[in-house]
N, C-alpha and C. Protein backbone atom coordinates (compact mmCIF):
# COMPACT_ATOMS: atom_id res chain seq x y z
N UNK A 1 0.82 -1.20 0.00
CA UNK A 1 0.00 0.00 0.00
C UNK A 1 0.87 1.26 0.00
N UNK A 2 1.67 0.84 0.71
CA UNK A 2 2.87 2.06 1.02
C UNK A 2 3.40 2.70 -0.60
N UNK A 3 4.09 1.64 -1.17
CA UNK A 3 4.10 1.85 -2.74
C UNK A 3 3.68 2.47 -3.46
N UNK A 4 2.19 1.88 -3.23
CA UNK A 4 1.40 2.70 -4.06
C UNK A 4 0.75 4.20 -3.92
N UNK A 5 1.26 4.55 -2.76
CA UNK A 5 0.63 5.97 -2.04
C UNK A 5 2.33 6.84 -2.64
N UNK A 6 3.34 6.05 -2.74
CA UNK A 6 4.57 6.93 -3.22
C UNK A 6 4.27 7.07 -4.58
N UNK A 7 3.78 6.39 -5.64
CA UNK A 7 3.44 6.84 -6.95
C UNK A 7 2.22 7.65 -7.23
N UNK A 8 1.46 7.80 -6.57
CA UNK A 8 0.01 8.22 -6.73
C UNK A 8 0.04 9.60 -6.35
N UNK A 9 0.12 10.24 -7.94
CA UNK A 9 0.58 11.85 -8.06
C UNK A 9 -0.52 12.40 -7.09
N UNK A 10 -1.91 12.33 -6.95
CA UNK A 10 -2.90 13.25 -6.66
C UNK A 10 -2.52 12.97 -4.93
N UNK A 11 -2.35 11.91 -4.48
CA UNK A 11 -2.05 11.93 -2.98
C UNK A 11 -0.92 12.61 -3.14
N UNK A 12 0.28 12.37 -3.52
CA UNK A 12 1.42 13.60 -3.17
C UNK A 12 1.10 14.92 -3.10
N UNK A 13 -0.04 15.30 -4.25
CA UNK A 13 -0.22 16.85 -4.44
C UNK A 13 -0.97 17.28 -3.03
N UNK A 14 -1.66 16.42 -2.10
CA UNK A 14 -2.69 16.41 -1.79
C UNK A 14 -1.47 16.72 -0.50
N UNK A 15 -0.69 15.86 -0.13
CA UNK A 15 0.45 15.86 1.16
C UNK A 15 1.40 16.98 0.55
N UNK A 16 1.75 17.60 -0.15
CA UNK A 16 2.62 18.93 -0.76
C UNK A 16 1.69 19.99 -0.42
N UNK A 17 0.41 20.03 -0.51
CA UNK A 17 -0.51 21.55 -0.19
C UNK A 17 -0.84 21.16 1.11
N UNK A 18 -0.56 19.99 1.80
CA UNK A 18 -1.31 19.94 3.72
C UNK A 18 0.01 20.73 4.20
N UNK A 19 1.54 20.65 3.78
CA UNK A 19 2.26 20.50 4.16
C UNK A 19 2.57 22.07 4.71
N UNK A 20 1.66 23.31 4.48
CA UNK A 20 1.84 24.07 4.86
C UNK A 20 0.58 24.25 6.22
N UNK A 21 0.37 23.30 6.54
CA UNK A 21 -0.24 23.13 8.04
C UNK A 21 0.54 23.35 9.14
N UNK A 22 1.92 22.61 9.03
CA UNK A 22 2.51 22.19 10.29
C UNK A 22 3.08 23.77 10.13
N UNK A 23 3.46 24.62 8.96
CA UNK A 23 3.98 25.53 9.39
C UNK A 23 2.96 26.77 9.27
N UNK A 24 2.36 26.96 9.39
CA UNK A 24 0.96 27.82 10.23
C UNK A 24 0.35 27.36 11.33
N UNK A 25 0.41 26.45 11.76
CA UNK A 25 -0.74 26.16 12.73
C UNK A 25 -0.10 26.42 14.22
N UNK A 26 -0.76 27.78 14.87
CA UNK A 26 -0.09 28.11 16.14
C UNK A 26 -1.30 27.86 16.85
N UNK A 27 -1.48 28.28 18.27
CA UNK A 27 -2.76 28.81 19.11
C UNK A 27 -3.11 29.89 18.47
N UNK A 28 -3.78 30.32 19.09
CA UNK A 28 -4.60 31.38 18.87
C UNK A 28 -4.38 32.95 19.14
N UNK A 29 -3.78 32.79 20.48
CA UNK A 29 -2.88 33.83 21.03
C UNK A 29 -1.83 34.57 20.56
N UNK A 30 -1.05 33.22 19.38
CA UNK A 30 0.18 33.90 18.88
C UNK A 30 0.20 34.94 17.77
N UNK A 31 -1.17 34.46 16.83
CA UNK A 31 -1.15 35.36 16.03
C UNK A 31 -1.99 36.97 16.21
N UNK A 32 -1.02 37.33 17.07
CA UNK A 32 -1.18 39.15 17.08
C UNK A 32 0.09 40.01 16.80
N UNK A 33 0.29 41.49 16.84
CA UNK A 33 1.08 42.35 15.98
C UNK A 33 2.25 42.09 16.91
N UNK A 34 1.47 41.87 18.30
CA UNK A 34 2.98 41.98 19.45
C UNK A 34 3.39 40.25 19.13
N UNK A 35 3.37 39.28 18.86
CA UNK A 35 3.97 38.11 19.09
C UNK A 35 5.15 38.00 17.96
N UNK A 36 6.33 37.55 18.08
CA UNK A 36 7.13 37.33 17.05
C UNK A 36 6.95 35.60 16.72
N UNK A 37 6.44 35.31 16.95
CA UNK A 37 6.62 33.68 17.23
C UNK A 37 6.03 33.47 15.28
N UNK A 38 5.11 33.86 14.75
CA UNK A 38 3.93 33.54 13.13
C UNK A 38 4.81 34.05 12.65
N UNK A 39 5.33 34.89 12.36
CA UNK A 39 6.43 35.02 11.18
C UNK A 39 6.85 34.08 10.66
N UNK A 40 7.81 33.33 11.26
CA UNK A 40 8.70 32.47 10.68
C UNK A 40 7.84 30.79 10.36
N UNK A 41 6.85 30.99 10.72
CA UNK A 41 5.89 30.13 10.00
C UNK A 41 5.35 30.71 8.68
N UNK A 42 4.94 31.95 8.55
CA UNK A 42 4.79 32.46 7.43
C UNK A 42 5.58 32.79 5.93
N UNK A 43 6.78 32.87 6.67
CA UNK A 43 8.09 32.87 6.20
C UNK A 43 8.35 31.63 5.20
N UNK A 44 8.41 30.63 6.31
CA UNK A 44 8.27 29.02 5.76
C UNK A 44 7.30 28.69 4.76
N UNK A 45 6.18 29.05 4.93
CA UNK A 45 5.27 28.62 3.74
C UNK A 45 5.36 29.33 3.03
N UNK A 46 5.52 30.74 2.45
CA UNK A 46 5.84 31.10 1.69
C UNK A 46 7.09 30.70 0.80
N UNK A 47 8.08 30.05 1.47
CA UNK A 47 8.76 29.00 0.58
C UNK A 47 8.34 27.85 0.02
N UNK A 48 7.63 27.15 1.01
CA UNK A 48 7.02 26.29 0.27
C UNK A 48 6.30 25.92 -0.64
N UNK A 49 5.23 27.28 -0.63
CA UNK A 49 4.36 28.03 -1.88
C UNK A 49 5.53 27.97 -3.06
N UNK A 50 6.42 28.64 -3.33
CA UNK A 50 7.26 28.43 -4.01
C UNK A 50 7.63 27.05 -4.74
N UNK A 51 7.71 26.12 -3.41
CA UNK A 51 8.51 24.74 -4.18
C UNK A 51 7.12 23.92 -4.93
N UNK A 52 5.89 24.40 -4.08
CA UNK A 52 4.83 23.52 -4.38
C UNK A 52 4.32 23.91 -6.20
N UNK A 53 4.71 25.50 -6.24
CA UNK A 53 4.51 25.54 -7.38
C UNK A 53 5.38 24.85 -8.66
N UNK A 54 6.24 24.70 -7.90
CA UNK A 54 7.67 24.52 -8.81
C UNK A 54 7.09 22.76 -9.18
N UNK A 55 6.89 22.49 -8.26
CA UNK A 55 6.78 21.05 -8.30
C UNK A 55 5.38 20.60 -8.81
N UNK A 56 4.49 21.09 -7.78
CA UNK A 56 3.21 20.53 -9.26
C UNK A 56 3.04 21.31 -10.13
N UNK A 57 2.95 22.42 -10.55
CA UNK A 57 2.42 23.22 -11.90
C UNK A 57 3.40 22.75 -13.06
N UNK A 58 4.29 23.58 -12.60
CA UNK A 58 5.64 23.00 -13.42
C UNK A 58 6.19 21.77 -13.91
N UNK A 59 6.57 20.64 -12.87
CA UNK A 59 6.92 19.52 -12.87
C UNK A 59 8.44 19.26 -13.17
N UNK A 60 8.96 20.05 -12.37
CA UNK A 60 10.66 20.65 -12.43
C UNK A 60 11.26 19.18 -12.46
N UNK A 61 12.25 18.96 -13.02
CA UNK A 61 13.56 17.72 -12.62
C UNK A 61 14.38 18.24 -11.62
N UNK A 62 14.45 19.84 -11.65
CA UNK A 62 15.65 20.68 -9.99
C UNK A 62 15.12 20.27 -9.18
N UNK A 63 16.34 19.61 -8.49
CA UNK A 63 15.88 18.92 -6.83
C UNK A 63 15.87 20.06 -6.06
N UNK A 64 16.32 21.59 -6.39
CA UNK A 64 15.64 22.42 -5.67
C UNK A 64 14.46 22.78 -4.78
N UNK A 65 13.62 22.74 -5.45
CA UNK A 65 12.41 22.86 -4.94
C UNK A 65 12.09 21.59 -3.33
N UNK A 66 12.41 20.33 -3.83
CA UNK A 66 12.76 19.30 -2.59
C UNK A 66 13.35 19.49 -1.89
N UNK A 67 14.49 20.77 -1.61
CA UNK A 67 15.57 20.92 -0.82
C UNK A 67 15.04 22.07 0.07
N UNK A 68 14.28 22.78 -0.93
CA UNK A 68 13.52 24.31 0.01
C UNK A 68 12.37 23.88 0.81
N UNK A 69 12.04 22.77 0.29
CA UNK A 69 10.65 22.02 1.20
C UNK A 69 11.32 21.22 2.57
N UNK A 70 12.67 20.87 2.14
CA UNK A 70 13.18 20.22 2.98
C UNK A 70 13.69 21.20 4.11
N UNK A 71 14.36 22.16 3.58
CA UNK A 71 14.66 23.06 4.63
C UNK A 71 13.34 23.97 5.68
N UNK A 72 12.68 24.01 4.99
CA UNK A 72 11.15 24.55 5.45
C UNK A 72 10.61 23.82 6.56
N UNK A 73 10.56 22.37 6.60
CA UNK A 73 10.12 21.46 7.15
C UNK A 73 11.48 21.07 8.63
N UNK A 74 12.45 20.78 7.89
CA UNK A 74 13.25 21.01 9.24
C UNK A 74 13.64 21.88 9.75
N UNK A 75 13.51 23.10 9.41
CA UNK A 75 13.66 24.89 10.21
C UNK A 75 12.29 24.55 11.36
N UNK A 76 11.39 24.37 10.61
CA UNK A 76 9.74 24.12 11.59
C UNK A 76 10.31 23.62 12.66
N UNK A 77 10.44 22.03 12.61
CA UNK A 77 10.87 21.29 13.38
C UNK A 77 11.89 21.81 14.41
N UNK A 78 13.07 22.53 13.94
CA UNK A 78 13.92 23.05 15.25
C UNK A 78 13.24 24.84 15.86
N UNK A 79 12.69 25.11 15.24
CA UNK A 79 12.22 26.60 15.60
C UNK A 79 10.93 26.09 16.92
N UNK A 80 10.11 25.03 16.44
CA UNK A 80 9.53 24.43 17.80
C UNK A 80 9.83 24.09 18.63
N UNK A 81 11.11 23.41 18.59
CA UNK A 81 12.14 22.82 19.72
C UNK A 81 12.56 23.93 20.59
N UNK A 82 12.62 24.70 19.56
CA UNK A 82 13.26 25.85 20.85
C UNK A 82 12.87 26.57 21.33
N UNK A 83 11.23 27.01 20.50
CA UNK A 83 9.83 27.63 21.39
C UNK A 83 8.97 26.73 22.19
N UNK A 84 9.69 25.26 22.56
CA UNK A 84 8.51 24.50 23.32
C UNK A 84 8.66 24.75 24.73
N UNK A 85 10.07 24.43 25.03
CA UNK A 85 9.97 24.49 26.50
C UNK A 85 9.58 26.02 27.43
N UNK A 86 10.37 27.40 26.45
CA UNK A 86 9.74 28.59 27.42
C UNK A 86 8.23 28.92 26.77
N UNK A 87 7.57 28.38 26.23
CA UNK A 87 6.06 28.54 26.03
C UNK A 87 4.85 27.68 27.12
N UNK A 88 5.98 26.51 27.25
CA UNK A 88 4.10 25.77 27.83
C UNK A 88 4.01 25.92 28.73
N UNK A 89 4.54 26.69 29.68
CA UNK A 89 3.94 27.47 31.04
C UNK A 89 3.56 28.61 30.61
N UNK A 90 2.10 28.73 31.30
CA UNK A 90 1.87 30.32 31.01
C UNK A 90 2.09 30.46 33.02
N UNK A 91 1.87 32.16 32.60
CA UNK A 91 2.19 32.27 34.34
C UNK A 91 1.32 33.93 34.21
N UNK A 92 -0.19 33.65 34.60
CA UNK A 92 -0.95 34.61 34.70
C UNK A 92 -1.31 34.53 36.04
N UNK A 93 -0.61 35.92 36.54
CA UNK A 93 -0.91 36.41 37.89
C UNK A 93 -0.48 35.60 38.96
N UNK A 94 1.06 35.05 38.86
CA UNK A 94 0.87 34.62 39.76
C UNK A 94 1.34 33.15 39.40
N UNK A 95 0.42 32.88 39.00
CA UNK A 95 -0.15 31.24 39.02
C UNK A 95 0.21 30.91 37.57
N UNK A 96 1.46 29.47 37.60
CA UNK A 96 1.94 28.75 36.60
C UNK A 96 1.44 27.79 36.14
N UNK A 97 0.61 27.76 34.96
CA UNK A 97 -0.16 26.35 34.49
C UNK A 97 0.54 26.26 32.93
N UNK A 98 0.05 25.01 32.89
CA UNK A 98 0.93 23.86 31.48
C UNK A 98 -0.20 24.51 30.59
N UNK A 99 0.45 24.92 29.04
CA UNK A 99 -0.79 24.83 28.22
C UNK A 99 -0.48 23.97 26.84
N UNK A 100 -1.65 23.08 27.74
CA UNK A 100 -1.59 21.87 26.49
C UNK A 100 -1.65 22.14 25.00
N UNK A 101 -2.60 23.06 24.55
CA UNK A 101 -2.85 23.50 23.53
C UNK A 101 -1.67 23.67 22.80
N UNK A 102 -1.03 24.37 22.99
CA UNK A 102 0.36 24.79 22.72
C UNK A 102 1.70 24.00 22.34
N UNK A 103 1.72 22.91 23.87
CA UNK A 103 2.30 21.17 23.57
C UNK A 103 1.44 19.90 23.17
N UNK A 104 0.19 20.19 22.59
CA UNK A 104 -0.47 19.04 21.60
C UNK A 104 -0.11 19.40 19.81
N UNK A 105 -0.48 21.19 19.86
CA UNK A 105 -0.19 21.37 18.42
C UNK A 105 1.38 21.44 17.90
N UNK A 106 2.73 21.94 19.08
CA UNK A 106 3.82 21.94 18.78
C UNK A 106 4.16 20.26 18.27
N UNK A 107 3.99 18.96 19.17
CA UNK A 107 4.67 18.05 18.53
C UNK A 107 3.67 17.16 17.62
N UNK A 108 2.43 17.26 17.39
CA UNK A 108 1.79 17.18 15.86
C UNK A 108 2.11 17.95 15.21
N UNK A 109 2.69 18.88 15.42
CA UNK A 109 3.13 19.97 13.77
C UNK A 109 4.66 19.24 14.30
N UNK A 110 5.28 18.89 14.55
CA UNK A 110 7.07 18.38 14.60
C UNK A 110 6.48 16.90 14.06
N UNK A 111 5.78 16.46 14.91
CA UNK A 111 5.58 15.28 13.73
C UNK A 111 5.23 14.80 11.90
N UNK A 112 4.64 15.67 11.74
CA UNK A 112 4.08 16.11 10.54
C UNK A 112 5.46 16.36 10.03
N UNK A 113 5.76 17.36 10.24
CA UNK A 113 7.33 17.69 9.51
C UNK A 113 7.91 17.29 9.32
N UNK A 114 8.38 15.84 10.33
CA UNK A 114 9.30 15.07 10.06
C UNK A 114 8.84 14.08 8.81
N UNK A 115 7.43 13.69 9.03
CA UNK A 115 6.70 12.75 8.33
C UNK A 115 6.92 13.18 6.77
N UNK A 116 6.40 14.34 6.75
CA UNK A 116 6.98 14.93 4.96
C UNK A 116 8.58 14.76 4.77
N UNK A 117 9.20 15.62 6.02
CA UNK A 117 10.56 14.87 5.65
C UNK A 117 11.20 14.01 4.82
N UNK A 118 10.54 12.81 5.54
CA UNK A 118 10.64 10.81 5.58
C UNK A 118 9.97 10.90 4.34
N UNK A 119 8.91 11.00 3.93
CA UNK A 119 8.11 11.26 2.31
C UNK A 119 8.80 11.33 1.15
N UNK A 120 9.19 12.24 1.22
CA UNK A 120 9.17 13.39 0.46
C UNK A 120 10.91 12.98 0.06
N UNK A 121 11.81 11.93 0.45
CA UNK A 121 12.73 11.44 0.31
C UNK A 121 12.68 10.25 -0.75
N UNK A 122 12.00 9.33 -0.84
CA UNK A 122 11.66 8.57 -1.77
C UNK A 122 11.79 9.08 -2.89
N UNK A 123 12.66 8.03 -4.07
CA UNK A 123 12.76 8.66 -5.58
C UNK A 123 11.54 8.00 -6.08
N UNK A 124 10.73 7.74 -5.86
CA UNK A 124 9.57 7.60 -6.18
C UNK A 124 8.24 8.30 -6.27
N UNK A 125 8.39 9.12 -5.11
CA UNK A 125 7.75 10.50 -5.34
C UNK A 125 8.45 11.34 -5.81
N UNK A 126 9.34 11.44 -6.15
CA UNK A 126 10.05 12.66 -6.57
C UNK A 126 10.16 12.57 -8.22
N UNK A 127 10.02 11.31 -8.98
CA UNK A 127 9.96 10.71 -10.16
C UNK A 127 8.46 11.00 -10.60
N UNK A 128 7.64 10.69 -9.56
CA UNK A 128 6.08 10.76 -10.06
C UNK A 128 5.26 12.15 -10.19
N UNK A 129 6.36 13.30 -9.67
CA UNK A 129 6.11 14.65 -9.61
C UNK A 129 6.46 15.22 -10.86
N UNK A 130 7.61 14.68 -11.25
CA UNK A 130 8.13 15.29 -13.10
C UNK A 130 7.32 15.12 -14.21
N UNK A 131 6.90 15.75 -14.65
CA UNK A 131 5.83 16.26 -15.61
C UNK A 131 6.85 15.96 -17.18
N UNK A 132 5.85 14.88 -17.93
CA UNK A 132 7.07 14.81 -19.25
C UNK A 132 6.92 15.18 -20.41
């Protein structure tokens, strides 16, 4: 089954446009004018916008575009790592509580990332993306 989900252009296209999930998806809180934290998620998909075009519209042979997705996806991955631990305490008034929200969506979006990662490595998807 596995196989067949690496050749099957419309599922790749389908995991190439989710793939700007893991790098948008914050709480709710973060995205305001004072937070610096959405930028560099925005940042990220806007590269990826880039490779996604490159890769399905186009149907490039430059492993470029795989390399900017790749970097996109593991920037995510360490930029969470290093906003997880001083984020999931909040400390309003006083009083220090865990916010799950925050450590459920950080390591499903690190998972995800890695998962395209691991994907998105196969010359099999990367063969079934070239347009001839």
């Amino acid at each position: 089954m596995m196989k067949s989900l690496r050749t099957n252009r419309v599922f790749i296209i389908v995991l190439l446009l989710t793939q700007l999930v893991p790098l948008l998806w914050f709480t709710a809180d973060t995205y305001n004018l004072t937070s610096q934290i959405w930028w560099l998620g925005a940042l990220l998909a806007f590269l990826t916008l880039i490779a996604d075009f490159q890769l399905i519209v186009r149907g490039t042979y430059n492993v470029w575009p795989w390399y900017l997705m790749g970097f996109a996806q593991g920037f995510n991955i360490i930029s969470r790592l290093m906003m997880f631990f001083p984020h999931i305490i909040n400390n309003q008034n006083g009083v220090e509580s865990v916010d799950f929200a925050f450590v459920l969506i950080s390591v499903i979006t690190m998972l995800w990332s890695a998962y395209l990662l691991w994907f998105s490595e196969f010359p099999e998807v990367r063969n079934t993306m070239i347009k001839d």
